[in-house]
C-alpha atoms as a PDB file:
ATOM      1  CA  UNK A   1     -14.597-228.704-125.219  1.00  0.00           C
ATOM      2  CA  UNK A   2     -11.210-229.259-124.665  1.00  0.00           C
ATOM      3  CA  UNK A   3     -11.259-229.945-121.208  1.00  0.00           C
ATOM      4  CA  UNK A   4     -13.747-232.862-122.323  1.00  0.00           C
ATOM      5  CA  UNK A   5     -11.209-233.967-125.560  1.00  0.00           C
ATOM      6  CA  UNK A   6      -8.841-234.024-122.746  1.00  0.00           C
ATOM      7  CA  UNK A   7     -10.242-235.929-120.090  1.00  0.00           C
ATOM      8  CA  UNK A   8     -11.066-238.773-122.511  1.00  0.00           C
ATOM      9  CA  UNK A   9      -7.339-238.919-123.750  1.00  0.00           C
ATOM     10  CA  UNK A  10      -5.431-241.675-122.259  1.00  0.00           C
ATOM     11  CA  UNK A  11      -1.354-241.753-121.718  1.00  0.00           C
ATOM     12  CA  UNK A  12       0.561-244.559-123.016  1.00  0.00           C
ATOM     13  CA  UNK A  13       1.613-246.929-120.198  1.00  0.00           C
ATOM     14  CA  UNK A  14       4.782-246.672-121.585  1.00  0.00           C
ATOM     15  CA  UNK A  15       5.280-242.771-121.321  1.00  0.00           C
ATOM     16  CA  UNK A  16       8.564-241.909-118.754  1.00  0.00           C
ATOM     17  CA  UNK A  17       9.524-245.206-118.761  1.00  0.00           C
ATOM     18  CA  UNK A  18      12.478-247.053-120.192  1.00  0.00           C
ATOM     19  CA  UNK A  19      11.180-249.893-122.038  1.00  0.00           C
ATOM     20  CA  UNK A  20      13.551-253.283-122.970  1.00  0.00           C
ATOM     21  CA  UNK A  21      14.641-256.073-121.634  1.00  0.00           C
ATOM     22  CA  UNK A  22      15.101-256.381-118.132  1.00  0.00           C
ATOM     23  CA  UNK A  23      17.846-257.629-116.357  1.00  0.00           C
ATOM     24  CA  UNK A  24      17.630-261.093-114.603  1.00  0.00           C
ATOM     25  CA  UNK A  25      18.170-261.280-110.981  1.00  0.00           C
ATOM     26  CA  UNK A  26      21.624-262.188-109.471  1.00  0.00           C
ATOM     27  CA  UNK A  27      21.962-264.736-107.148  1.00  0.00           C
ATOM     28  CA  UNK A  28      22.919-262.687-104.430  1.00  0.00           C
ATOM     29  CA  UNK A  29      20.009-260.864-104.811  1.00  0.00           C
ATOM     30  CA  UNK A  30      17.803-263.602-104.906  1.00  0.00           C
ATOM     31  CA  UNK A  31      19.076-265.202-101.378  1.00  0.00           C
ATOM     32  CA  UNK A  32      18.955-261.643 -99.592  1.00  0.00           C
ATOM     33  CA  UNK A  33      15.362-261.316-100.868  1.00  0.00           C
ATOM     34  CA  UNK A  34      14.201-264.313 -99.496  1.00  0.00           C
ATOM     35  CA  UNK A  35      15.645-263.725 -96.002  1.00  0.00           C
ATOM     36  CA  UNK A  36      14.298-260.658 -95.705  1.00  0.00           C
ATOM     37  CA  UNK A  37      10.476-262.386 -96.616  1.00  0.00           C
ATOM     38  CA  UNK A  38      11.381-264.964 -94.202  1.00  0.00           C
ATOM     39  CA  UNK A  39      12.578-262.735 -91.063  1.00  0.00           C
ATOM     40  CA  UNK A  40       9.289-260.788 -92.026  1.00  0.00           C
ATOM     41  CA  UNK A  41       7.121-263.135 -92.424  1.00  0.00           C
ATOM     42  CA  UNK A  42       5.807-262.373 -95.755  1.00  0.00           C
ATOM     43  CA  UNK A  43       4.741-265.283 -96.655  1.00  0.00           C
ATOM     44  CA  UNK A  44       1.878-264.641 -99.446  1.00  0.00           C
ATOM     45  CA  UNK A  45       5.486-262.350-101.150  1.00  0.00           C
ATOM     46  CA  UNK A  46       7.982-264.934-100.201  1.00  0.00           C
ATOM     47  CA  UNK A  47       5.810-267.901-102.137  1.00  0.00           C
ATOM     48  CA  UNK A  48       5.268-265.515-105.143  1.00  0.00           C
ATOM     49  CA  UNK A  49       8.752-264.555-105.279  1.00  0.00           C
ATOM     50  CA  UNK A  50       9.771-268.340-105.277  1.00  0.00           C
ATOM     51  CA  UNK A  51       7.011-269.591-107.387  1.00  0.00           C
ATOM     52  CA  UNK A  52       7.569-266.631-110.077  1.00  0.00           C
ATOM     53  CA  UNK A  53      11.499-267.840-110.384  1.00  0.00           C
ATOM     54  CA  UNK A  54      11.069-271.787-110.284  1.00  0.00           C
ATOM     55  CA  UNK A  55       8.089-271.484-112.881  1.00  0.00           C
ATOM     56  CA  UNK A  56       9.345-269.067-115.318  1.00  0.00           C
ATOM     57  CA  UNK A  57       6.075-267.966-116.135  1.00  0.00           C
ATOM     58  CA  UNK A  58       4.902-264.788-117.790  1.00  0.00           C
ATOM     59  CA  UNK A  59       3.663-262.693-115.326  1.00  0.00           C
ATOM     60  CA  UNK A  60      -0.151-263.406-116.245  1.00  0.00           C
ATOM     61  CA  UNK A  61       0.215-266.717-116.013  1.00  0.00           C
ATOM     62  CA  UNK A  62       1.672-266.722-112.882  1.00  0.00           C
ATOM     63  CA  UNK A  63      -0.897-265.116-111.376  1.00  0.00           C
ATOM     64  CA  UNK A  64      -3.401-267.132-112.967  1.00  0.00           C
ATOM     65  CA  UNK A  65      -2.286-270.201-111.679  1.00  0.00           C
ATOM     66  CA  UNK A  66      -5.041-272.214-109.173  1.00  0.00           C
ATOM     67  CA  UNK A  67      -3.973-274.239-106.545  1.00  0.00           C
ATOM     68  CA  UNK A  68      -5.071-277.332-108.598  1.00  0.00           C
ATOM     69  CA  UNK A  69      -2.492-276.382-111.051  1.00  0.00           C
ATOM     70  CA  UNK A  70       0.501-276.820-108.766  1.00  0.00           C
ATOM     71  CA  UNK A  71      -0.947-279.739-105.780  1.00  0.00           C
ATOM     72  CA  UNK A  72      -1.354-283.181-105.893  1.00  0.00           C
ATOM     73  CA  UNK A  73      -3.737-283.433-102.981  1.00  0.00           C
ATOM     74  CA  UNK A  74      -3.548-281.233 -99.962  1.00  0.00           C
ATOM     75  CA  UNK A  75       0.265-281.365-101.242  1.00  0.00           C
ATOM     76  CA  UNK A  76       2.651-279.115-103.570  1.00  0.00           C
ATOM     77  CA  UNK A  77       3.926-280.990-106.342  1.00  0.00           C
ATOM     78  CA  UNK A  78       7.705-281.579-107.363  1.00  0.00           C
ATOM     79  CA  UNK A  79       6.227-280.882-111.380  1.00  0.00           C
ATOM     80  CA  UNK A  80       3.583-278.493-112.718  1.00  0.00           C
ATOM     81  CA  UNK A  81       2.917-278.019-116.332  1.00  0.00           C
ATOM     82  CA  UNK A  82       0.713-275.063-117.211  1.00  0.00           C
ATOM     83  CA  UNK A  83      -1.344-273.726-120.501  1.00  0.00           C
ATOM     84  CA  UNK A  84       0.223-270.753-121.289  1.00  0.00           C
ATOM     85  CA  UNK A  85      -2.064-268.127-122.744  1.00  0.00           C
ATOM     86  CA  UNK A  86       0.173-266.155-124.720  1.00  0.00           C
ATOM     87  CA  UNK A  87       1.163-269.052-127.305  1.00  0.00           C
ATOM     88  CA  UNK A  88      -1.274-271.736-126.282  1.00  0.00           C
ATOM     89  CA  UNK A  89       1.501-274.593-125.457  1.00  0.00           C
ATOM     90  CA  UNK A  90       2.331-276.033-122.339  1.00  0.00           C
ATOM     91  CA  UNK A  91       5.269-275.766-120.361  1.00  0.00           C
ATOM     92  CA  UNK A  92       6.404-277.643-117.640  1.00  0.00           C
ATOM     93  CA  UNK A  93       8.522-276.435-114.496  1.00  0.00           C
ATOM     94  CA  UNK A  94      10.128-278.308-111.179  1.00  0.00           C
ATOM     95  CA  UNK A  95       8.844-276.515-107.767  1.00  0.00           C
ATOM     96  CA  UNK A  96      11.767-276.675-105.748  1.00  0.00           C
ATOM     97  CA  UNK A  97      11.517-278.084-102.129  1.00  0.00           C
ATOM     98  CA  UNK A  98      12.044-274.270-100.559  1.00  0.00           C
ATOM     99  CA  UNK A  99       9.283-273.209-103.104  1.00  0.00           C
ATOM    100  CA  UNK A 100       7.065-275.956-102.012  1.00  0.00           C
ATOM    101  CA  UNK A 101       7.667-275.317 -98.407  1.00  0.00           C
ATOM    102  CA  UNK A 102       6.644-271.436 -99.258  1.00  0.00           C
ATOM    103  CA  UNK A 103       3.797-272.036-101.343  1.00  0.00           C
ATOM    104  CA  UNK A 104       1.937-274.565 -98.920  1.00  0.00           C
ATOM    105  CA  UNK A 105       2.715-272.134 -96.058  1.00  0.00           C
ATOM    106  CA  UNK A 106       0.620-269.986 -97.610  1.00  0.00           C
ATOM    107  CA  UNK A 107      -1.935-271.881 -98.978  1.00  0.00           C
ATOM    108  CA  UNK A 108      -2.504-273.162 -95.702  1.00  0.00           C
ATOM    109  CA  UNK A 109      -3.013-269.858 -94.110  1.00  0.00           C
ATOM    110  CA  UNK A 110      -4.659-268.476 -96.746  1.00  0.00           C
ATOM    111  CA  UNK A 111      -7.154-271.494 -96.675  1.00  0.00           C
ATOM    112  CA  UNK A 112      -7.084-271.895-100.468  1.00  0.00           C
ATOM    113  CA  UNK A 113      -8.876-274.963-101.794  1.00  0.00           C
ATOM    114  CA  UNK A 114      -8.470-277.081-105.225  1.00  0.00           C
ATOM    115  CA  UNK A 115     -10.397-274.591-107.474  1.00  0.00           C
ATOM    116  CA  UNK A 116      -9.042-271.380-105.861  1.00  0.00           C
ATOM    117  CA  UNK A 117      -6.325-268.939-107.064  1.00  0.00           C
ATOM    118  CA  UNK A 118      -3.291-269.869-105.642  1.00  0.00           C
ATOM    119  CA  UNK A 119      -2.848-265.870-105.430  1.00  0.00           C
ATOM    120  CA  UNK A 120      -6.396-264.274-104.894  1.00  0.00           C
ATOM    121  CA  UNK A 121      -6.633-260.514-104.963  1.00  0.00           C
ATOM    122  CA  UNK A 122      -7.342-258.083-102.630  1.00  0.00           C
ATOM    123  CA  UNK A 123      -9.511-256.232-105.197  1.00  0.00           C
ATOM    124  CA  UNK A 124     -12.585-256.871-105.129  1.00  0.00           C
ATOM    125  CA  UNK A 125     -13.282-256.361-109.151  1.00  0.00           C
ATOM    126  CA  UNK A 126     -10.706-258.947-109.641  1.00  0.00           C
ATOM    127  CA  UNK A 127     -10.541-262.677-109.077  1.00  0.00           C
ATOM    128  CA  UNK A 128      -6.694-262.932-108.299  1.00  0.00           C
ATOM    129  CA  UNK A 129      -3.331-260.787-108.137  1.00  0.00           C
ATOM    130  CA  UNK A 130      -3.808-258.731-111.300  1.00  0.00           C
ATOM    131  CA  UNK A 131       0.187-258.155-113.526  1.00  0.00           C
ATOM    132  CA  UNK A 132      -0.327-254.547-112.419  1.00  0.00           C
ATOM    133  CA  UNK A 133      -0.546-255.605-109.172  1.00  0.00           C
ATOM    134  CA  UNK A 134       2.296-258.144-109.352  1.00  0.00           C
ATOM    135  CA  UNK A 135       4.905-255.207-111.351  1.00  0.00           C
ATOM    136  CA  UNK A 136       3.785-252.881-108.425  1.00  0.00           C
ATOM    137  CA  UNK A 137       4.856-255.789-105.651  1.00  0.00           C
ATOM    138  CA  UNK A 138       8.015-256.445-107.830  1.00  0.00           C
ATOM    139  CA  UNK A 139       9.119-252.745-108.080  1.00  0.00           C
ATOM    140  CA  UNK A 140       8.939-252.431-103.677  1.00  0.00           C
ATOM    141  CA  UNK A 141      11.159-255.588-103.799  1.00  0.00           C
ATOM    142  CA  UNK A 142      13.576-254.274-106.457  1.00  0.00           C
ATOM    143  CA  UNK A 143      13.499-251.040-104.066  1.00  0.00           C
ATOM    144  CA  UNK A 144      14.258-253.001-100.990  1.00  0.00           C
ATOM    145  CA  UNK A 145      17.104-254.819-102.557  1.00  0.00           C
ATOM    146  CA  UNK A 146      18.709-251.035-103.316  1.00  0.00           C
ATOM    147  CA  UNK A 147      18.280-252.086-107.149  1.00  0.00           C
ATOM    148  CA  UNK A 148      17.059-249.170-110.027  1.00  0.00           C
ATOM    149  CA  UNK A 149      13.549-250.312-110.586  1.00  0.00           C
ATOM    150  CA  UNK A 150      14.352-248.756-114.442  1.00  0.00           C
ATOM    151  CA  UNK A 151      16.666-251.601-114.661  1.00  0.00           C
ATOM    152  CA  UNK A 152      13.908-254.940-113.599  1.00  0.00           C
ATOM    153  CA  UNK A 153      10.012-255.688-114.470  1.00  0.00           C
ATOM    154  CA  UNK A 154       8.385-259.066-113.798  1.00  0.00           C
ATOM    155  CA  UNK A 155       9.999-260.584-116.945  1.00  0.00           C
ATOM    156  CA  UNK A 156      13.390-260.333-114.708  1.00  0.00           C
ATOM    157  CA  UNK A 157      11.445-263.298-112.419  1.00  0.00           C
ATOM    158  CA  UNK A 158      11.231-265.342-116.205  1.00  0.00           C
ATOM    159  CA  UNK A 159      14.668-264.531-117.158  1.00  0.00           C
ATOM    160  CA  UNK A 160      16.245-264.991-113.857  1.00  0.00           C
ATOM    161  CA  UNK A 161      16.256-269.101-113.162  1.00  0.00           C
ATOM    162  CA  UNK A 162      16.927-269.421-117.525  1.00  0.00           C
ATOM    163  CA  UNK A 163      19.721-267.293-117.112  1.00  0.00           C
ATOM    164  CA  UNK A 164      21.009-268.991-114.968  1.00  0.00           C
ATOM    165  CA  UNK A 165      20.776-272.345-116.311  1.00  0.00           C
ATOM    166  CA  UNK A 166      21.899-271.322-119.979  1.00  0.00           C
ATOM    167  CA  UNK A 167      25.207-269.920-117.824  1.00  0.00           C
ATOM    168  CA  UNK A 168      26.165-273.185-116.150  1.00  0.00           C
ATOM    169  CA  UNK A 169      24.807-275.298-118.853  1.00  0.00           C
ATOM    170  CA  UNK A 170      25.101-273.858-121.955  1.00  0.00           C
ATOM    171  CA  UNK A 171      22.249-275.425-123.457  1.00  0.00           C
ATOM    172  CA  UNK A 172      20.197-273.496-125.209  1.00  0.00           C
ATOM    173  CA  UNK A 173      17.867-276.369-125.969  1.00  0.00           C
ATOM    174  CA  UNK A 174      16.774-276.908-122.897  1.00  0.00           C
ATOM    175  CA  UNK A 175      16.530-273.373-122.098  1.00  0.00           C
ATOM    176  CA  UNK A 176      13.898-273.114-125.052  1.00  0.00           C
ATOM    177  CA  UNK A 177      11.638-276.017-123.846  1.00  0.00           C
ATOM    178  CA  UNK A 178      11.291-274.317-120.124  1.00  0.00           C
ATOM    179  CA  UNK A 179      10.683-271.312-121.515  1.00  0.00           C
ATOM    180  CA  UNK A 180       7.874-272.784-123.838  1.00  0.00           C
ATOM    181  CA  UNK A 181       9.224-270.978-126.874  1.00  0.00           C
ATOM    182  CA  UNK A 182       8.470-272.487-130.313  1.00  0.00           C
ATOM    183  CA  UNK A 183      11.278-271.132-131.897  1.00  0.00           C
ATOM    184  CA  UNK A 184      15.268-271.232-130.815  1.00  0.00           C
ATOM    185  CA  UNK A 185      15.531-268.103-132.054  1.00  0.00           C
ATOM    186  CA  UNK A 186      13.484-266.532-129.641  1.00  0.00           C
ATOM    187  CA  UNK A 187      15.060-267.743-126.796  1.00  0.00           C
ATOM    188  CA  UNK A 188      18.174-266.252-128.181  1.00  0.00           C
ATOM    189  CA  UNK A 189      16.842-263.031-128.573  1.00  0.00           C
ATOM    190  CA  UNK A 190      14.873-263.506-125.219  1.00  0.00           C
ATOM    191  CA  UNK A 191      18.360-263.776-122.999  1.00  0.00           C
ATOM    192  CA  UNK A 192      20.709-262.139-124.934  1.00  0.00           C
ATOM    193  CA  UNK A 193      23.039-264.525-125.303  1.00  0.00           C
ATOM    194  CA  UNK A 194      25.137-263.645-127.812  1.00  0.00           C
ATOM    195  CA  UNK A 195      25.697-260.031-126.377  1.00  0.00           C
ATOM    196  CA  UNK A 196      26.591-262.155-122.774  1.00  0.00           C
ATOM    197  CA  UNK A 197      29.010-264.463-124.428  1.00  0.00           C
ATOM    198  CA  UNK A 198      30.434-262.102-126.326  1.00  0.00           C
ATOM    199  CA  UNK A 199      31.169-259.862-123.540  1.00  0.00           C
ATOM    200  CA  UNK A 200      32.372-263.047-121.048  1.00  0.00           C
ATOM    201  CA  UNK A 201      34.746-263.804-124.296  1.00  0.00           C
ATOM    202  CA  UNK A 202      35.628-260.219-124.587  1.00  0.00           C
ATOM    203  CA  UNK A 203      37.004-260.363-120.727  1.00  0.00           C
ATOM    204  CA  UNK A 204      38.810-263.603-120.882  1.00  0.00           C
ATOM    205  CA  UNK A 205      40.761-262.174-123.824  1.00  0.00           C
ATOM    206  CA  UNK A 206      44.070-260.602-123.001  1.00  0.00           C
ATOM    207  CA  UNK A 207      45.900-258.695-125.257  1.00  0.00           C
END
């Protein structure tokens, strides 16, 4: 009997891990990521990696996203705006030209048409990359960058590009609206500004 109790008892997801917020990307990070896709020639990873900073998606929308979503034509768009399923509003994003050069690299080898996920998955249960899938992908890239996986999770891709924006900006506005979040206090919480700024205010103090 308990050998049955036990087999039907299910671990949190959570258990051994640390769970908060993740820390955004730097950019050195970023740039030494992408050569190392490009020298390899991972290009299905390299177009991920790009799309999942320039969009600032949650991870399951990311890897919902069709090709029709993000192509005008046989082409990658400059603009994409997306449904997001978590609140229900849309957001909008710019596809950089490096992004766009990725992406339609590999949706040309990949032979994906209008309708298709821009990244199917190699399961055959599912219909594209599943966020398990895409937090196991992330992790092997954290790993290759010499990083503590502990430390980044796929909302690190979502923070990474706001982060950096807020930083050189300051706008927290803006920040919001590519972020989709209803509320500005959200995106407050969501980057940790005040903690940042306090800190960058605590350094430039001399006493």
């Amino acid at each position: 009997m308990e050998s049955i109790a036990n087999a039907g008892h299910r671990e949190p997801w959570n258990k051994g891990k640390i769970v908060g917020q993740k820390a955004p990307f730097k950019l050195k990070d970023i740039w030494a990521l992408r050569v190392r896709l490009q020298m390899e020639n991972r290009v299905r990873e390299l177009a991920l990696f790009n799309l999942g900073i320039d969009s600032k998606l949650r991870g399951c929308d990311l890897v919902g996203l069709k090709v029709r979503d993000i192509c005008h034509g046989d082409q990658v768009a400059s603009r994409a705006m997306v449904m997001q399923h978590k609140t229900q509003r849309p957001v909008q994003f710019e596809i950089t030209p490096a992004t766009r050069d990725a992406v339609q690299k590999w949706i040309r080898q990949a032979a994906l048409k209008a309708d298709d996920f821009v990244f199917p998955s190699r399961i055959h249960d599912s219909p594209h990359l599943g966020t398990r899938q895409y937090a196991r992908i992330l992790e092997h890239w954290v790993e290759e960058l010499g990083l503590d996986p502990a430390d980044y999770g796929t909302h690190s891709m979502r923070r990474t590009k706001a982060t950096l924006i807020y930083r050189r900006t300051k706008n927290l506005r803006a920040v919001q609206l590519l972020l989709g979040h209803s509320k500005l206090e959200s995106t407050v919480r969501y980057l940790g500004i005040e903690v940042d700024d306090a800190l960058e205010i605590s350094e430039q103090t001399e006493i």
